[in-house]
C-alpha atoms as a PDB file:
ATOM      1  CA  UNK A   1       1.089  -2.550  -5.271  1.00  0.00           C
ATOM      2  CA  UNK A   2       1.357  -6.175  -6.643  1.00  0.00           C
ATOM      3  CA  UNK A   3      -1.242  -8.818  -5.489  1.00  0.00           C
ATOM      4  CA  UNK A   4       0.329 -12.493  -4.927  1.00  0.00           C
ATOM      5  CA  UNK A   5      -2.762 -14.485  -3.720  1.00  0.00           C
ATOM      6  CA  UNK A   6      -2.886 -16.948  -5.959  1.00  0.00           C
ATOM      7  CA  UNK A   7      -6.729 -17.646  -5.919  1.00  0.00           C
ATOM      8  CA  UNK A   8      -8.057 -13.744  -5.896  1.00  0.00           C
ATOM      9  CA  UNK A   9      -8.115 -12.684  -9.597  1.00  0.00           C
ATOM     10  CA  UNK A  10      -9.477 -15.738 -11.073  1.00  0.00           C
ATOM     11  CA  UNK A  11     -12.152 -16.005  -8.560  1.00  0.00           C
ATOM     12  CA  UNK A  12     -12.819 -12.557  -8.532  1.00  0.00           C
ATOM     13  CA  UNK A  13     -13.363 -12.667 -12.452  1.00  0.00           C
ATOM     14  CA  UNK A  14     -15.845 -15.399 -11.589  1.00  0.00           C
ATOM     15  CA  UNK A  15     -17.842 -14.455  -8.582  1.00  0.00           C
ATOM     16  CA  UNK A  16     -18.082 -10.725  -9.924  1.00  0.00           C
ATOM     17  CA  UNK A  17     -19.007 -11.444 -13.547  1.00  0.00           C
ATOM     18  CA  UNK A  18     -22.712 -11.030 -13.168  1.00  0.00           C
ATOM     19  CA  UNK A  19     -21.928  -7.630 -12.445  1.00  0.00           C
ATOM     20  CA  UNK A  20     -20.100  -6.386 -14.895  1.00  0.00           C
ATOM     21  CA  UNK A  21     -21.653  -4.590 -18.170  1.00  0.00           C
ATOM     22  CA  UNK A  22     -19.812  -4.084 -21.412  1.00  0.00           C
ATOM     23  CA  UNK A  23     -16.948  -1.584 -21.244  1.00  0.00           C
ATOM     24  CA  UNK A  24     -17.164  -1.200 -17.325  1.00  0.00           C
ATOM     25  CA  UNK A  25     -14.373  -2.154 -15.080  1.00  0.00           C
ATOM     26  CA  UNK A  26     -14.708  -3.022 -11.533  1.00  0.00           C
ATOM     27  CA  UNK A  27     -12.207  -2.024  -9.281  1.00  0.00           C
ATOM     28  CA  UNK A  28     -11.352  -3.685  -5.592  1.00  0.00           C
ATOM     29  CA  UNK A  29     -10.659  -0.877  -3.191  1.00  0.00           C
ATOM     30  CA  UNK A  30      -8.437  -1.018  -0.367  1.00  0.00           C
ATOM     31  CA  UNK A  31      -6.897   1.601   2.504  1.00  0.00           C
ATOM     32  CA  UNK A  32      -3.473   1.789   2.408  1.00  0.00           C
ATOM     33  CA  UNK A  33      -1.894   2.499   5.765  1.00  0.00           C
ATOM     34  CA  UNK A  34       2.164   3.077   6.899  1.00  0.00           C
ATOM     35  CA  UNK A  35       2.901   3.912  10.357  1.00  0.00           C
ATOM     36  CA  UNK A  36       6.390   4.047  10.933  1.00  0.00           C
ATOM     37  CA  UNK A  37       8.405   5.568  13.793  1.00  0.00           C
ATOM     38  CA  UNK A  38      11.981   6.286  13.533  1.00  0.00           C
ATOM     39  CA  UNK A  39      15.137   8.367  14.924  1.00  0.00           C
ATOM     40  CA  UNK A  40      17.268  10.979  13.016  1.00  0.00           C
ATOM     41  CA  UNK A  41      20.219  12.942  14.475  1.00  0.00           C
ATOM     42  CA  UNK A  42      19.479  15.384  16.825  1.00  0.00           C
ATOM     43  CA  UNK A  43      21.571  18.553  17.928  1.00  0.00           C
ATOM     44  CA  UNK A  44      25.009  18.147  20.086  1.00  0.00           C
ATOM     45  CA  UNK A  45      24.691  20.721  23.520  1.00  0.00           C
ATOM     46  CA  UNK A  46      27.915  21.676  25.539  1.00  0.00           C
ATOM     47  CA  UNK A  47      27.273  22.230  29.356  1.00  0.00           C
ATOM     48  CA  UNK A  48      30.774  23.132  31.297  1.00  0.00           C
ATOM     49  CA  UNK A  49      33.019  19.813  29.844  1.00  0.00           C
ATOM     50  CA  UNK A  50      30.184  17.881  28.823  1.00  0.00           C
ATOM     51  CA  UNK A  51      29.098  17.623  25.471  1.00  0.00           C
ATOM     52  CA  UNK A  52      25.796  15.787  24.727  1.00  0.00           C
ATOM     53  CA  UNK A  53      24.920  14.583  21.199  1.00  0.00           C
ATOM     54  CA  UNK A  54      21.474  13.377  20.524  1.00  0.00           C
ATOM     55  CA  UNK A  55      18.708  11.861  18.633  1.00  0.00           C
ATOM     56  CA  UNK A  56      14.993  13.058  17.838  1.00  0.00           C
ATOM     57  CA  UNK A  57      12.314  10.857  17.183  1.00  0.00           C
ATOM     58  CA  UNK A  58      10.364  10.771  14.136  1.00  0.00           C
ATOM     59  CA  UNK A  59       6.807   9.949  13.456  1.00  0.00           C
ATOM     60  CA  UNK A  60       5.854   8.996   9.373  1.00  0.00           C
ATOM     61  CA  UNK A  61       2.034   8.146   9.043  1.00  0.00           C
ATOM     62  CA  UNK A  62      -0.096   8.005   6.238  1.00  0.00           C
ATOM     63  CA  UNK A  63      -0.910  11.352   6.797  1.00  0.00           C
ATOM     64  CA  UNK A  64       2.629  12.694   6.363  1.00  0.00           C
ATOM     65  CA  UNK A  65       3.568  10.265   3.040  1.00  0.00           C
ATOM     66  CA  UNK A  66      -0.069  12.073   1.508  1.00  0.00           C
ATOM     67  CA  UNK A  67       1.157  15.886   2.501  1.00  0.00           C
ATOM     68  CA  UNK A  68       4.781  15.217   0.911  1.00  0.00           C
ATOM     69  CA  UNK A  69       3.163  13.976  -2.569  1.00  0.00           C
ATOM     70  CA  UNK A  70       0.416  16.527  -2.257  1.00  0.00           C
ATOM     71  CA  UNK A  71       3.792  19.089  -2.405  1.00  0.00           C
ATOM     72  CA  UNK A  72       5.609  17.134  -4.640  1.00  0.00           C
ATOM     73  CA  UNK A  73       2.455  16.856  -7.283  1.00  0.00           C
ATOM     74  CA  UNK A  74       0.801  20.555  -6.463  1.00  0.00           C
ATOM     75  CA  UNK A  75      -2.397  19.180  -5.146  1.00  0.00           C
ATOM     76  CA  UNK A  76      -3.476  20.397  -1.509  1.00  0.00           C
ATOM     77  CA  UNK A  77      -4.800  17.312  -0.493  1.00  0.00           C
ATOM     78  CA  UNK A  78      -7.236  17.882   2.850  1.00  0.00           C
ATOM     79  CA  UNK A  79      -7.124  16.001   6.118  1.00  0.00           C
ATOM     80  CA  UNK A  80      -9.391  13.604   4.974  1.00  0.00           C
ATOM     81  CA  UNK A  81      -7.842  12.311   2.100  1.00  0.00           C
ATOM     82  CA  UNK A  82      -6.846   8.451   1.943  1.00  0.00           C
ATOM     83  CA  UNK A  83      -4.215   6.417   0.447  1.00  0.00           C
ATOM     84  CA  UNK A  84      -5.816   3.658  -1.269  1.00  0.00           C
ATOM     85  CA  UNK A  85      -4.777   0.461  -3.351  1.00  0.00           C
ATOM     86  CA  UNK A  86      -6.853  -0.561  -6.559  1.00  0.00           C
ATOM     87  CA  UNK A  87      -7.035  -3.604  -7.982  1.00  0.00           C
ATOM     88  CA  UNK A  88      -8.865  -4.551 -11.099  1.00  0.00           C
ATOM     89  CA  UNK A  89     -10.799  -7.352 -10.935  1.00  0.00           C
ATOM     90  CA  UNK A  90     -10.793  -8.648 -14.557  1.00  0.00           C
ATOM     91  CA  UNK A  91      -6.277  -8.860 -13.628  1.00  0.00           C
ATOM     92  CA  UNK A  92      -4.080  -6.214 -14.726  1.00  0.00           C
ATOM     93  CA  UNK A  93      -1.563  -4.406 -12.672  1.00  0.00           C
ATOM     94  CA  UNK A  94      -2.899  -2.939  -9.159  1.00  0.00           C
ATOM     95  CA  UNK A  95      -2.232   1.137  -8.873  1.00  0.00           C
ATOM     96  CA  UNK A  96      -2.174   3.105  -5.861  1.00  0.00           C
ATOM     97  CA  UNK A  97      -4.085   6.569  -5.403  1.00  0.00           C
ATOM     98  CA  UNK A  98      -4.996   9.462  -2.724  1.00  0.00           C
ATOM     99  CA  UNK A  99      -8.594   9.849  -2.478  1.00  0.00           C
ATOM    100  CA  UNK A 100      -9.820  12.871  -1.856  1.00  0.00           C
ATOM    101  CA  UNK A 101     -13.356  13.956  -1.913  1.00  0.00           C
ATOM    102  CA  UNK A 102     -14.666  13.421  -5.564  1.00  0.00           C
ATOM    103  CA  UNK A 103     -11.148  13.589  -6.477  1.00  0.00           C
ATOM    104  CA  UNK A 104      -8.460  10.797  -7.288  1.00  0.00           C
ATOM    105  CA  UNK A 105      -4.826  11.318  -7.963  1.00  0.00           C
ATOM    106  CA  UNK A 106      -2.577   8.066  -9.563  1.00  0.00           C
ATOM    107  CA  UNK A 107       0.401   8.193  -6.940  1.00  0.00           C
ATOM    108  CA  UNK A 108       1.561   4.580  -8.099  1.00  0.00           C
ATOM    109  CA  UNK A 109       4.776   6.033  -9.338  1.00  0.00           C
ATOM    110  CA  UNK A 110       5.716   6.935  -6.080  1.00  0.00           C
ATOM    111  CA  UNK A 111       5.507   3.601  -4.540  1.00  0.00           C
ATOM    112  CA  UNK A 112       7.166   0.214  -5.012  1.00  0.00           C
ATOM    113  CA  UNK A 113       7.088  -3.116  -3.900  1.00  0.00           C
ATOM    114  CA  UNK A 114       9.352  -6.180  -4.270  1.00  0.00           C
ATOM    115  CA  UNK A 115       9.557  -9.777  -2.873  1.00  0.00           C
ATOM    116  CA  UNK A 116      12.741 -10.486  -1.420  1.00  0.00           C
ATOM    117  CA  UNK A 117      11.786 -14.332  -1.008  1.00  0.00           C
ATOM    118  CA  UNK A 118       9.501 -16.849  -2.392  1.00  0.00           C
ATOM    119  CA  UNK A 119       6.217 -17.329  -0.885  1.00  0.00           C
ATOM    120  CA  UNK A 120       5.272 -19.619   2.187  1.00  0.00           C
ATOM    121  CA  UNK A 121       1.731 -20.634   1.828  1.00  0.00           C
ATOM    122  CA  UNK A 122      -1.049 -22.139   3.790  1.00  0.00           C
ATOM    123  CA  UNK A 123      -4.336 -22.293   2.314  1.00  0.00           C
ATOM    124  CA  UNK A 124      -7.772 -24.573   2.591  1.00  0.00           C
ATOM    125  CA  UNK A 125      -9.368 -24.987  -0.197  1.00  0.00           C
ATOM    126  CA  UNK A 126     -13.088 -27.118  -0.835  1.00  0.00           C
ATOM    127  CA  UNK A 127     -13.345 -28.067  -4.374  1.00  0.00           C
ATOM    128  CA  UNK A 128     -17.542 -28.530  -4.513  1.00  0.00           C
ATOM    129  CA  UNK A 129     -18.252 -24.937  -2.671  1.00  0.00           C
ATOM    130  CA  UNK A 130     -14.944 -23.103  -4.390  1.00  0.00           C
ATOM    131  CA  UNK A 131     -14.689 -21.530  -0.888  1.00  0.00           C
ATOM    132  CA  UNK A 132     -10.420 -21.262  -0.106  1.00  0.00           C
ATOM    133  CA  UNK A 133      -8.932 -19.115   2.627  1.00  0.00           C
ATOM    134  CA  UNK A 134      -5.610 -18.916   3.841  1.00  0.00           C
ATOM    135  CA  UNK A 135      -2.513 -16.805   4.310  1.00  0.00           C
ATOM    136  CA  UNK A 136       0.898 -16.324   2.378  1.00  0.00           C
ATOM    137  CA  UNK A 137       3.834 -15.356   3.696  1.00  0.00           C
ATOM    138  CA  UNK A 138       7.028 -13.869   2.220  1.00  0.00           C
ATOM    139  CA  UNK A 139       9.839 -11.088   2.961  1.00  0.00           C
ATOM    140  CA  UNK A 140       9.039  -7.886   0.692  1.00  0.00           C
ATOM    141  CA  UNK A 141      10.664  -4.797   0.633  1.00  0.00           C
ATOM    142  CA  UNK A 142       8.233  -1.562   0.018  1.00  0.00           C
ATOM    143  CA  UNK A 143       9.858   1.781  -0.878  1.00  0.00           C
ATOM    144  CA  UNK A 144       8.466   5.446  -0.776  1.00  0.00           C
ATOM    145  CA  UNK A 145      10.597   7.292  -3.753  1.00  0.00           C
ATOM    146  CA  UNK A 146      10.186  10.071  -6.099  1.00  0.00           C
ATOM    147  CA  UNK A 147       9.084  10.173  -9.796  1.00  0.00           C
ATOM    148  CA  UNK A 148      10.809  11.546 -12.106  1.00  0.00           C
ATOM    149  CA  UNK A 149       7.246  13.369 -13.613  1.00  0.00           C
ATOM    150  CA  UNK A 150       7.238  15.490 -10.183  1.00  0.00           C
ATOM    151  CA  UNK A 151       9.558  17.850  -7.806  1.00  0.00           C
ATOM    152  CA  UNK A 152      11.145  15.533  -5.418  1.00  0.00           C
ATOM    153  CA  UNK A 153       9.739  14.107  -2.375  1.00  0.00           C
ATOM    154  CA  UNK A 154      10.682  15.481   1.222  1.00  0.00           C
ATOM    155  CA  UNK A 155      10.454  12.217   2.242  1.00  0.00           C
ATOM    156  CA  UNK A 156      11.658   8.399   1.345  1.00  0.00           C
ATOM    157  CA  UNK A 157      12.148   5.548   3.036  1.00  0.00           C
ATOM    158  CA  UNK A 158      13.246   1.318   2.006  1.00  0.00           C
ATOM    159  CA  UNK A 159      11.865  -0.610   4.489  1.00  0.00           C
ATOM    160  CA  UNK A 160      11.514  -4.802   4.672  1.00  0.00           C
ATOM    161  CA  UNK A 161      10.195  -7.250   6.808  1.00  0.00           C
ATOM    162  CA  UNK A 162       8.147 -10.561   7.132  1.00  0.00           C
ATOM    163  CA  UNK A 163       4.548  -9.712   5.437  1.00  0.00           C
ATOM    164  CA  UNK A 164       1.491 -11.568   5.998  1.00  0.00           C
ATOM    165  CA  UNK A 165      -1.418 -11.747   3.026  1.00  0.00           C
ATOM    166  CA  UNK A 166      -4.273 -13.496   4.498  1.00  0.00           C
ATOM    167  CA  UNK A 167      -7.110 -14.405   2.254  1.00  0.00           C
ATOM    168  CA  UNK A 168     -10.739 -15.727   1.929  1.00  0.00           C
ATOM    169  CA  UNK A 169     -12.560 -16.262  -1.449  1.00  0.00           C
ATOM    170  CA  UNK A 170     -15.776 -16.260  -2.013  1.00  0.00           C
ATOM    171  CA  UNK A 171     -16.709 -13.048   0.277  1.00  0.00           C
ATOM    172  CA  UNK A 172     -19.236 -10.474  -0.144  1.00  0.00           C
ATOM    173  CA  UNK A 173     -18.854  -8.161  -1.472  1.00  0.00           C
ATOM    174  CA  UNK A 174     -15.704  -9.425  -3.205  1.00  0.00           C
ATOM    175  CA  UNK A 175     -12.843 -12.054  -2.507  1.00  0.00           C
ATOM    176  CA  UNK A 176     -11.157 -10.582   0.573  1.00  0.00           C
ATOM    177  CA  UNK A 177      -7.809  -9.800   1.416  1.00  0.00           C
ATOM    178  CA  UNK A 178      -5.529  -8.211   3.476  1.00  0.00           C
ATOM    179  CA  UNK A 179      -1.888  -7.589   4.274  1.00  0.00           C
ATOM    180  CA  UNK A 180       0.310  -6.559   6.661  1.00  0.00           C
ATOM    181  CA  UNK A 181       3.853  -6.030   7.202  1.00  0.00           C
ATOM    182  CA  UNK A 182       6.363  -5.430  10.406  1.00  0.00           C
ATOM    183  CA  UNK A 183       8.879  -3.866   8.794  1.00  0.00           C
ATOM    184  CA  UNK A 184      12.592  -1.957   9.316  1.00  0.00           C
ATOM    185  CA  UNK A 185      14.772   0.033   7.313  1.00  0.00           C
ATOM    186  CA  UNK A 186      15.851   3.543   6.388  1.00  0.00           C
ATOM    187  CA  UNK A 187      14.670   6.686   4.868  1.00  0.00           C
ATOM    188  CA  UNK A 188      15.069  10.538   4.800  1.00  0.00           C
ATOM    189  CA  UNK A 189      13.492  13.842   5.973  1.00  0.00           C
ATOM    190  CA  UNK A 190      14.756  16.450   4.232  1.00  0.00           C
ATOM    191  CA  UNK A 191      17.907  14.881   3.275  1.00  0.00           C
ATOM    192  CA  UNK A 192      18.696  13.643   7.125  1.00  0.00           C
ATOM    193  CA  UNK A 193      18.781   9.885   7.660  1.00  0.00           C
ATOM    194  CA  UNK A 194      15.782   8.321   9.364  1.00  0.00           C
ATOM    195  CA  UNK A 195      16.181   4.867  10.939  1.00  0.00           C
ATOM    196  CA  UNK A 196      12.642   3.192  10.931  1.00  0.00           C
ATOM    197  CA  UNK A 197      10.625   0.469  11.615  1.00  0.00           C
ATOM    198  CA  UNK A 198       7.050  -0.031  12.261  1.00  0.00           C
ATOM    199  CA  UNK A 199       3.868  -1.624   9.876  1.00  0.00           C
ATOM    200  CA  UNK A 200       2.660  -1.193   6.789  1.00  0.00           C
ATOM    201  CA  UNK A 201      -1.187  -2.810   6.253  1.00  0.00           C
ATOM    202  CA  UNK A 202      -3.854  -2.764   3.316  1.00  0.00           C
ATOM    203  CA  UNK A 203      -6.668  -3.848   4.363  1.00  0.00           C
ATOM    204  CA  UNK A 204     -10.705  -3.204   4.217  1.00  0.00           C
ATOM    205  CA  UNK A 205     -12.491  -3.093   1.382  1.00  0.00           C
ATOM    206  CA  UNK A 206     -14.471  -1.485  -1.709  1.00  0.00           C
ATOM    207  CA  UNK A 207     -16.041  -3.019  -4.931  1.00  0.00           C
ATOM    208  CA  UNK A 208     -16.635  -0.056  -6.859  1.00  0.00           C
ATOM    209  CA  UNK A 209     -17.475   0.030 -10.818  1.00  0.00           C
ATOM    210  CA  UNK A 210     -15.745   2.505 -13.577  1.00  0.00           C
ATOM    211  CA  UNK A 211     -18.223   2.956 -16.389  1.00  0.00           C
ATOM    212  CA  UNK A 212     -16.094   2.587 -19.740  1.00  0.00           C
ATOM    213  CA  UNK A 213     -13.209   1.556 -17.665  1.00  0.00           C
ATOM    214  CA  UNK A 214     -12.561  -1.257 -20.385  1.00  0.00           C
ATOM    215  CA  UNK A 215     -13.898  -4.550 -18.624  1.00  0.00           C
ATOM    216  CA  UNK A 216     -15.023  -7.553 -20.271  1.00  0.00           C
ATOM    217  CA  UNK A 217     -18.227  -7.853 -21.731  1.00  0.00           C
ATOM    218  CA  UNK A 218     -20.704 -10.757 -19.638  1.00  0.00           C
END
């Protein structure tokens, strides 16, 4: 999922480079969590004259978006496994994965993000320490879909709202930041309609280093 802080890559390259070694890549490691609650169409009931149609309501956590890709992709992911979002620190394009264990699935393809406005930013930044922090805000749009490399998803949903990307640079053990999202929309079970809203967050975080990954030699 894209990264739009302005200050984190290029500070990361520079506040990181002493640990880097020819050929290894280090990552920035985050959880990614969706909680979303929702109503579909329920069943209609007859009673004498009265007919009642209703609704059921619909839970979709992390938990559930990691069991429909773990059916769509044939792994049997366990109740521990996390959805996480990886960003390299020497720039490049930030992936998404389910963590499980000692193993790590690339689920990017199944998730997209898009900015449906330009960004509203408020930031302090001290030019002798390089210390900035701040937060950007924008509308973005994040969608759970299926790949066309895979058996469909079970479940999808396009949901949108005002997102919040707060950020502090330098921070140990990496630049820092974190994002969250109140968001709305719709999506699918099965094929029925879900109407949704709730949060989607990435936050927390991981500085972990790929031998041979490709990273710059220091």
């Amino acid at each position: 999922m894209r990264n739009t802080i302005k200050y984190t890559v290029m500070a990361a390259c520079i506040s990181l480079a002493s640990v880097q070694a020819w050929g290894d890549q280090t990552n920035l490691v985050r959880n990614l969590d969706i909680s979303l609650v929702g109503i579909e169409q329920g069943g209609t009931s007859t009673a004498g004259n009265v007919t009642t149609i209703g609704v059921d309501n619909v839970n979709v956590e992390t938990a559930d978006i990691v069991g429909a890709i773990g059916v769509a992709t044939g792994n049997n992911f366990s109740s521990n496994a996390q959805l996480v979002a990886i960003m390299p620190l020497s720039g490049g394009s930030a992936t998404v994965a389910i963590r499980d264990g000692g193993n790590s699935v690339d689920v990017t393809a199944f998730f997209a993000e898009s900015y449906l406005s330009d960004v509203v930013e408020k930031s302090t930044f001290h030019s002798k320490t390089g210390k900035a922090n701040g937060s950007n805000y924008s509308l973005q749009q994040f969608s759970l879909q299926d790949s066309s490399a895979y058996q469909p998803l079970a479940l999808h949903y396009v949901v949108s709202g005002v997102t919040v990307e707060d950020f502090s640079i330098p921070a140990i053990p990496g630049p820092r930041s974190e994002l969250s999202a109140e968001v709305s929309g719709t999506g699918d079970i099965g094929g029925n309609l879900l109407l949704l809203k709730g949060k989607i967050s990435i936050s927390g975080q991981t500085v972990e280093v790929v031998a041979g990954g490709g990273g710059p030699a220091t």
